[in-house]
Protein backbone atom coordinates (compact mmCIF):
# COMPACT_ATOMS: atom_id res chain seq x y z
CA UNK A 1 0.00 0.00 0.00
CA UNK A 2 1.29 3.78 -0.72
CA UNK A 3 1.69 6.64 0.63
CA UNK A 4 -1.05 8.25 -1.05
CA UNK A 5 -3.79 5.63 -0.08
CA UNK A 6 -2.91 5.61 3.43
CA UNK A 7 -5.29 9.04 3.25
CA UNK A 8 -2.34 11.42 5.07
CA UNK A 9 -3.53 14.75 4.67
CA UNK A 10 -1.78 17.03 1.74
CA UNK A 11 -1.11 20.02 4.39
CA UNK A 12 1.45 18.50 6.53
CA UNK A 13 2.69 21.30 8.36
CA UNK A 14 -1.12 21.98 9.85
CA UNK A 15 -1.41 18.33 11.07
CA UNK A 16 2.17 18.80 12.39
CA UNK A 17 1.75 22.54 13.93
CA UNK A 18 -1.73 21.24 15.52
CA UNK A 19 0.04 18.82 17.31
CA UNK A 20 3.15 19.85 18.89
CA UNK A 21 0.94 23.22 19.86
CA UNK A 22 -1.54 20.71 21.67
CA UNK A 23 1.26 19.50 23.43
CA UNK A 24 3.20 22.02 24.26
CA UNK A 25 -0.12 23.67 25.90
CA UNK A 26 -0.67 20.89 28.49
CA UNK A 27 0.69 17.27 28.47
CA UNK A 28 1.09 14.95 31.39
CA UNK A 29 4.36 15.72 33.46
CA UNK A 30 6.88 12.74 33.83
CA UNK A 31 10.24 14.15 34.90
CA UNK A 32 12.24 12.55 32.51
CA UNK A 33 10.48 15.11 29.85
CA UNK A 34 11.69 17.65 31.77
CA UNK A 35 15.78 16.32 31.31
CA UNK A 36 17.63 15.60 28.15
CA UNK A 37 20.52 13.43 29.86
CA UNK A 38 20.70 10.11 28.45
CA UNK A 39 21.49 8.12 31.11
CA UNK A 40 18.18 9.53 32.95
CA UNK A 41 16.52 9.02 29.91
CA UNK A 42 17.71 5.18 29.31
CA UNK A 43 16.55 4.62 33.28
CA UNK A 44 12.96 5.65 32.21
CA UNK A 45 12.35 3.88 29.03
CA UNK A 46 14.16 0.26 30.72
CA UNK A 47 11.93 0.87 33.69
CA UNK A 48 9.04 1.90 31.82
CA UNK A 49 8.89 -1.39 29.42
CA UNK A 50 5.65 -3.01 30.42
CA UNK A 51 5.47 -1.18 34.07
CA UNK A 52 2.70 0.94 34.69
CA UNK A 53 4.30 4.98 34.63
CA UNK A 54 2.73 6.06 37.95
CA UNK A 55 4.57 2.95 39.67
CA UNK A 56 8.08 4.03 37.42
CA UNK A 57 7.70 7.65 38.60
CA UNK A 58 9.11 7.09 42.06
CA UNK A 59 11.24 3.94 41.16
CA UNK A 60 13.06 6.54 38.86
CA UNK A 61 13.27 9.18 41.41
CA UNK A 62 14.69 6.42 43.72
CA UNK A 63 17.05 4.92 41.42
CA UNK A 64 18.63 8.49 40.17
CA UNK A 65 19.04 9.62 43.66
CA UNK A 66 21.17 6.00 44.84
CA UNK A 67 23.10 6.10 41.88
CA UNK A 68 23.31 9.49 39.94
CA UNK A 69 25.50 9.66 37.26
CA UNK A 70 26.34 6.97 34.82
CA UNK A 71 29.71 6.30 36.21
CA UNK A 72 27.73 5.96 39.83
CA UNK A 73 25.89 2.92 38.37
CA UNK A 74 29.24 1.21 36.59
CA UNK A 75 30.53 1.65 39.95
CA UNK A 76 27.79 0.07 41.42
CA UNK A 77 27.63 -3.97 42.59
CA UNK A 78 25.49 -5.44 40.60
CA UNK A 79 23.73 -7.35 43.06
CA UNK A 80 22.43 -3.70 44.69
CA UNK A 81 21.28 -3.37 41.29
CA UNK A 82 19.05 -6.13 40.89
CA UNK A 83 18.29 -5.86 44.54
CA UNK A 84 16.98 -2.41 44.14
CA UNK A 85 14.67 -3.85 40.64
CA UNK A 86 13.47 -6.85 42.72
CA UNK A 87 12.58 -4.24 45.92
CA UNK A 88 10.49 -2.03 43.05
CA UNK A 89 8.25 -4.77 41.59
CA UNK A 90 9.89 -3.48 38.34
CA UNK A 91 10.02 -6.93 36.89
CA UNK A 92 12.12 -9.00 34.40
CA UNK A 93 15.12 -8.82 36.64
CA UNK A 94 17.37 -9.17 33.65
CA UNK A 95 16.87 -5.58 32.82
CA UNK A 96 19.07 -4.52 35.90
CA UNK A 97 22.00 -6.53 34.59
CA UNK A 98 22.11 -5.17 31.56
CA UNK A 99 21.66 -1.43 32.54
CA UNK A 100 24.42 -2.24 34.88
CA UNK A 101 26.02 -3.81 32.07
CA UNK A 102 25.25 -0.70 29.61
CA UNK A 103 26.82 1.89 32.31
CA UNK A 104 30.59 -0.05 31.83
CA UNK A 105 29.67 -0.08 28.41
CA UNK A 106 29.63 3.77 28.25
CA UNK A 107 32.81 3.71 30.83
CA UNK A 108 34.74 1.74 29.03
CA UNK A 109 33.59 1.62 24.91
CA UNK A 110 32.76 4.91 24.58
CA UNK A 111 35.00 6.82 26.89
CA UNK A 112 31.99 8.36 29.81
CA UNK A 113 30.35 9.72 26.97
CA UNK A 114 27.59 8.59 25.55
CA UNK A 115 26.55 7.66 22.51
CA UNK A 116 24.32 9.51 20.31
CA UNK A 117 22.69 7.50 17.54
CA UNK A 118 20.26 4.98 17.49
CA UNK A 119 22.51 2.59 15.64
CA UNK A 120 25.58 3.12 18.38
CA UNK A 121 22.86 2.70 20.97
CA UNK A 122 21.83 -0.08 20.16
CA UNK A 123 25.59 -1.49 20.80
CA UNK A 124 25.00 -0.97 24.56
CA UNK A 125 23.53 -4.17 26.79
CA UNK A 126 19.72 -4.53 26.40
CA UNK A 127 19.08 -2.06 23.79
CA UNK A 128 16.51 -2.59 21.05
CA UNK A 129 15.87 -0.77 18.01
CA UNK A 130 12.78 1.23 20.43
CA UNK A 131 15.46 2.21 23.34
CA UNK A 132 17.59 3.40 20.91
CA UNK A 133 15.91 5.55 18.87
CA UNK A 134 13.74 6.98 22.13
CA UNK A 135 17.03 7.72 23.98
CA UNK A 136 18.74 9.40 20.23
CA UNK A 137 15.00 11.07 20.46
CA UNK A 138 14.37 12.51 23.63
CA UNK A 139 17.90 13.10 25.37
CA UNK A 140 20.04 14.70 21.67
CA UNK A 141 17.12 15.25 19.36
CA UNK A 142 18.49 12.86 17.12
CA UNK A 143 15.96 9.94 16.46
CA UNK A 144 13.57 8.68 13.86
CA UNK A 145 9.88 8.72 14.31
CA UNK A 146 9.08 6.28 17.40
CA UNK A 147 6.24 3.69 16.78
CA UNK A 148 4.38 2.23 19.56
CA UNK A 149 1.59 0.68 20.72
CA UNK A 150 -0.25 3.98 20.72
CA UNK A 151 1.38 5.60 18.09
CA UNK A 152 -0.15 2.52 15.89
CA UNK A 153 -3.42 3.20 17.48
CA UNK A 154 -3.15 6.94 16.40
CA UNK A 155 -2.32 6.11 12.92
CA UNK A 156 -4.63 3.88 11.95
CA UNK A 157 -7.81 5.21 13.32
CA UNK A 158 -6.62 9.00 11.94
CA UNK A 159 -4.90 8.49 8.62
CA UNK A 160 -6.44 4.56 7.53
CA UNK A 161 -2.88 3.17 7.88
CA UNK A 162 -3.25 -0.22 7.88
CA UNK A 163 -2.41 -2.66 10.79
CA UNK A 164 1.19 -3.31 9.04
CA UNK A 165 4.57 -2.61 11.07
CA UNK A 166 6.48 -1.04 7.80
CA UNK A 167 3.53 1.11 6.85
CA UNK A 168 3.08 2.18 10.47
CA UNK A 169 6.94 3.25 10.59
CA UNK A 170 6.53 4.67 7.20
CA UNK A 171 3.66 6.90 7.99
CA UNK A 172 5.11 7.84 11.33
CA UNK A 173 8.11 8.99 9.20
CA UNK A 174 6.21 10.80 6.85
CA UNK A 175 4.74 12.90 9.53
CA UNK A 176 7.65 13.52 11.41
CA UNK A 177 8.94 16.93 11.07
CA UNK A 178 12.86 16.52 9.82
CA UNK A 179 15.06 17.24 13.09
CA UNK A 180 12.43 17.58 15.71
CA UNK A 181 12.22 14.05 16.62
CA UNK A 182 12.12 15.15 20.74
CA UNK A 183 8.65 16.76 20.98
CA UNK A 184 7.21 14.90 17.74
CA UNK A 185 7.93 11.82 19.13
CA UNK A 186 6.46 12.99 22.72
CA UNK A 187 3.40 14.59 21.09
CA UNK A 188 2.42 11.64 18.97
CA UNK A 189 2.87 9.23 22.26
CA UNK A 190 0.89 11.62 24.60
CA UNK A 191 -1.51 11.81 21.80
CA UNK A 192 -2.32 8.12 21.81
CA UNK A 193 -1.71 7.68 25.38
CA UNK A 194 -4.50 10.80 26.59
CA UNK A 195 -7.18 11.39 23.92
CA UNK A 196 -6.99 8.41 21.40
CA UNK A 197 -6.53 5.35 23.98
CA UNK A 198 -8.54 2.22 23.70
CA UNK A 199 -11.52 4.50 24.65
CA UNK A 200 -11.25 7.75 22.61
CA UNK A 201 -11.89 11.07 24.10
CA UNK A 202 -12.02 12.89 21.01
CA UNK A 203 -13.89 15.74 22.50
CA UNK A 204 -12.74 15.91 26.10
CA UNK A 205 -9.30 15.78 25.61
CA UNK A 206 -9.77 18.35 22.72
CA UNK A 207 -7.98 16.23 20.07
CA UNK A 208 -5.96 18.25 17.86
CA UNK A 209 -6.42 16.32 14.90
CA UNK A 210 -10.37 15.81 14.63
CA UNK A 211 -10.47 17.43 11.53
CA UNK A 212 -8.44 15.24 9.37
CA UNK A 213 -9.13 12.10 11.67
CA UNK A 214 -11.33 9.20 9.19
CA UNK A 215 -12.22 7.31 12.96
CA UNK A 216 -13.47 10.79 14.19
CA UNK A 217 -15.70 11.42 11.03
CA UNK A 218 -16.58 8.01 10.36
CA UNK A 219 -17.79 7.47 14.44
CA UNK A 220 -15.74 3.89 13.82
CA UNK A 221 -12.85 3.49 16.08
CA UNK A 222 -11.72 -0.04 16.11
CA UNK A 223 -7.57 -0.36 16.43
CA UNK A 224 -5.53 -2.92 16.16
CA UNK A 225 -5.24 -5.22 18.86
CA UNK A 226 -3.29 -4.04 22.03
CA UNK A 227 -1.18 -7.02 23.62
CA UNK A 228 -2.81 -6.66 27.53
CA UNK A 229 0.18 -6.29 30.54
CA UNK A 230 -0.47 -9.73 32.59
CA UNK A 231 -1.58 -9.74 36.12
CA UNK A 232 1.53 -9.14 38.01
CA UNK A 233 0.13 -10.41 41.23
CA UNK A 234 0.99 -14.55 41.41
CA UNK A 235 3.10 -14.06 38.10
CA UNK A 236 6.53 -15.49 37.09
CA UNK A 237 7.78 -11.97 37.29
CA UNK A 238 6.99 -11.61 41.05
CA UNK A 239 8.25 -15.37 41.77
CA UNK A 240 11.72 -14.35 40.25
CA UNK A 241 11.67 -10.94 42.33
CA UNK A 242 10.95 -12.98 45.41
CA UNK A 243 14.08 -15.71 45.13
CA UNK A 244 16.45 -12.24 44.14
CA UNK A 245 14.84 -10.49 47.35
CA UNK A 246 15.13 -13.70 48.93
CA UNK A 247 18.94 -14.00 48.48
CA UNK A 248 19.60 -10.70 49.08
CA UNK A 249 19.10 -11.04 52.64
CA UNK A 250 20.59 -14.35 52.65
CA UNK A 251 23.96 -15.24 51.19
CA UNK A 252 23.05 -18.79 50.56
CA UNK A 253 19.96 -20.37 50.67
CA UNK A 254 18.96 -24.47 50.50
CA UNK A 255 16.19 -25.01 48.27
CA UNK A 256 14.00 -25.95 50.77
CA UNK A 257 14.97 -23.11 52.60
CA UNK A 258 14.18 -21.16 50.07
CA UNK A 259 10.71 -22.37 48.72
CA UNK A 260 8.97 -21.09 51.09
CA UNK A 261 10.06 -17.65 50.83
CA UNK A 262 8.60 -17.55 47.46
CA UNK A 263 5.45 -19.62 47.93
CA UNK A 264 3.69 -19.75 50.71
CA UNK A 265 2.06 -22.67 49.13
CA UNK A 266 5.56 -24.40 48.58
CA UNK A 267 5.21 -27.83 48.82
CA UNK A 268 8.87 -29.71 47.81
CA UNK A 269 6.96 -32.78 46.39
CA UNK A 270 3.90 -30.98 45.11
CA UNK A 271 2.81 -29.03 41.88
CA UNK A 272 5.00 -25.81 43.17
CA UNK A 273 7.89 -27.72 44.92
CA UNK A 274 11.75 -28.72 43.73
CA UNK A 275 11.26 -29.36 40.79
CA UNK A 276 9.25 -25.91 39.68
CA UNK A 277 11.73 -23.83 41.88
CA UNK A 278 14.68 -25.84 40.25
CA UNK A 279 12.79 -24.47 36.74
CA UNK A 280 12.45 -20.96 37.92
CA UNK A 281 15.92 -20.90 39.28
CA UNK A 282 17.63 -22.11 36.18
CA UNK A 283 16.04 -19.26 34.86
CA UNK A 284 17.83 -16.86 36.65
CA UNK A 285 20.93 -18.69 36.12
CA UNK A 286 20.55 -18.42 32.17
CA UNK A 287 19.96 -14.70 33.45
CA UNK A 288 23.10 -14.91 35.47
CA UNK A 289 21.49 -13.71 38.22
CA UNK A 290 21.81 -16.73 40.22
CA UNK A 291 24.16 -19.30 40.93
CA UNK A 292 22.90 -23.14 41.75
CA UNK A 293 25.87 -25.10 43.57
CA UNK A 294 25.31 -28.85 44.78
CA UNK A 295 27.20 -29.96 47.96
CA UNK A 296 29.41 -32.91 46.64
CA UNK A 297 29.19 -34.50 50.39
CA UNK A 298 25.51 -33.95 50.73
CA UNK A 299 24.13 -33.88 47.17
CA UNK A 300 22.32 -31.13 48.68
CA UNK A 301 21.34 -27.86 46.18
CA UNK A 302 21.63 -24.72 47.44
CA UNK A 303 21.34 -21.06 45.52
CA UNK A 304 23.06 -17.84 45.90
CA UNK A 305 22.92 -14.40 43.84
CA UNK A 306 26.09 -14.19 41.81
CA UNK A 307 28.97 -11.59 41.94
């Protein structure tokens, strides 16, 4: 499909000065829009990746004040790291290593500084193509058009883009003023994220594109489907957080020992017992998060967080 049938309206600049002036009147305050340092920046989008923003807000806060500056967090041990993820319910403990990771990364590849481009960002330890670009975005103005979830949502029920990842990225693009990719890419987010959600509020939110919008004229406002954020309460996320919060207060831990600091319900020859905490722990090991050593007198398994 083309440009042209995608229905993007001919006067570009309008769509794009209606925007940004929408957003620059009143948009929802995070305080990493209010900082253009990348490491700050690169906190909020890991932390942010399927975690709710009013539970990132003070995580963020939390995390900047114990370690500051980039070179605070290479410094860092990387247990406190994970520690301080698994004490935040931030999830996918992984994502600690490799931030931790990322900061000697900058240290030590790139000289302190940090790099600039989405392609060179993307060299760093847990960065995808999305990081990247929202980092080269938001903290040196230097990104392409970001497409998410609710940029999609935007697009299609707006311009008639269809429900296609290359036409999304290439109407996002298209739109995009050339060199302004901090508050485009923060408009067209806030857009989706405040008055064309799953339920549109067209109207209340005072959408600034209702003129040119086929979903708004039209009254139809289906959207592609939205993947849902599973229940965090009972989920493998929280199980992992537990045995990392679980070791932190204890250097070493037998799995028996353990169990029950996960699961109340632990039962070592029932459904969540030895064998489903020896699952969840190897795991963490792939992770390298967590270290598994067998006595060779005992034959005894115990687990530890690794240095």
């Amino acid at each position: 499909m083309t440009e042209q049938e995608w229905s993007l309206p001919p006067d570009r600049r309008a769509v794009r000065r209606a925007l940004v002036e929408w957003y620059e009147t009143d948009h929802r305050s995070f305080p990493w829009r209010e900082t253009t340092d990348p490491y700050e920046i690169l906190v909020s989008e890991v932390m942010s990746q399927q975690t709710q923003l009013d539970r990132v807000v003070p995580a963020w806060e939390a995390f900047l004040e114990r370690w500051p500056t980039i070179a605070d967090l290479a410094d860092a041990d990387r247990a406190d790291v994970v520690g301080f993820w698994s004490g935040h319910n931030l999830g996918y403990n992984n994502r600690a290593r490799y931030l931790h990771e990322a900061a000697n990364q900058v240290r030590e590849d790139f000289g302190g500084e940090f790099p600039e481009t989405p392609n060179e960002l993307q060299e760093l330890q847990g960065v995808g193509p999305y990081t990247a670009n929202a980092v080269a975005s938001f903290a040196f103005d230097a990104g392409d058009a970001v497409v998410d979830t609710n940029v999609k949502r935007v697009l299609f029920r707006a311009f008639d883009v269809p429900d296609d990842d290359g036409a999304f990225a290439a109407a996002a693009t298209a739109l995009m003023p050339e060199g302004e990719s901090r508050v485009w890419n923060n408009a067209i987010m806030e857009l989706g994220g405040v008055a064309c959600g799953k339920t549109p509020r067209c109207n209340e939110a005072e959408c600034p594109w209702r003129e040119w919008c086929h979903a708004y004229e039209s009254g139809d406002f289906t959207a592609p489907d939205v993947p849902t954020q599973p229940s965090f309460e009972g989920s493998r996320r929280q199980m992992r957080g537990r045995v990392v919060a679980a070791l932190e207060s204890n250097d070493e831990l037998a799995l028996d020992e353990l169990g029950p600091r996960v699961r109340v319900d632990y039962d070592p020859d029932g459904e969540h017992g030895r064998e489903w905490l020896a699952e969840l722990l190897g795991d963490l090991a792939d992770d390298g998060l967590v270290e598994v050593v067998e006595s060779d007198e005992t034959g005894e398994a115990t687990a530890r967080l690794q240095r």
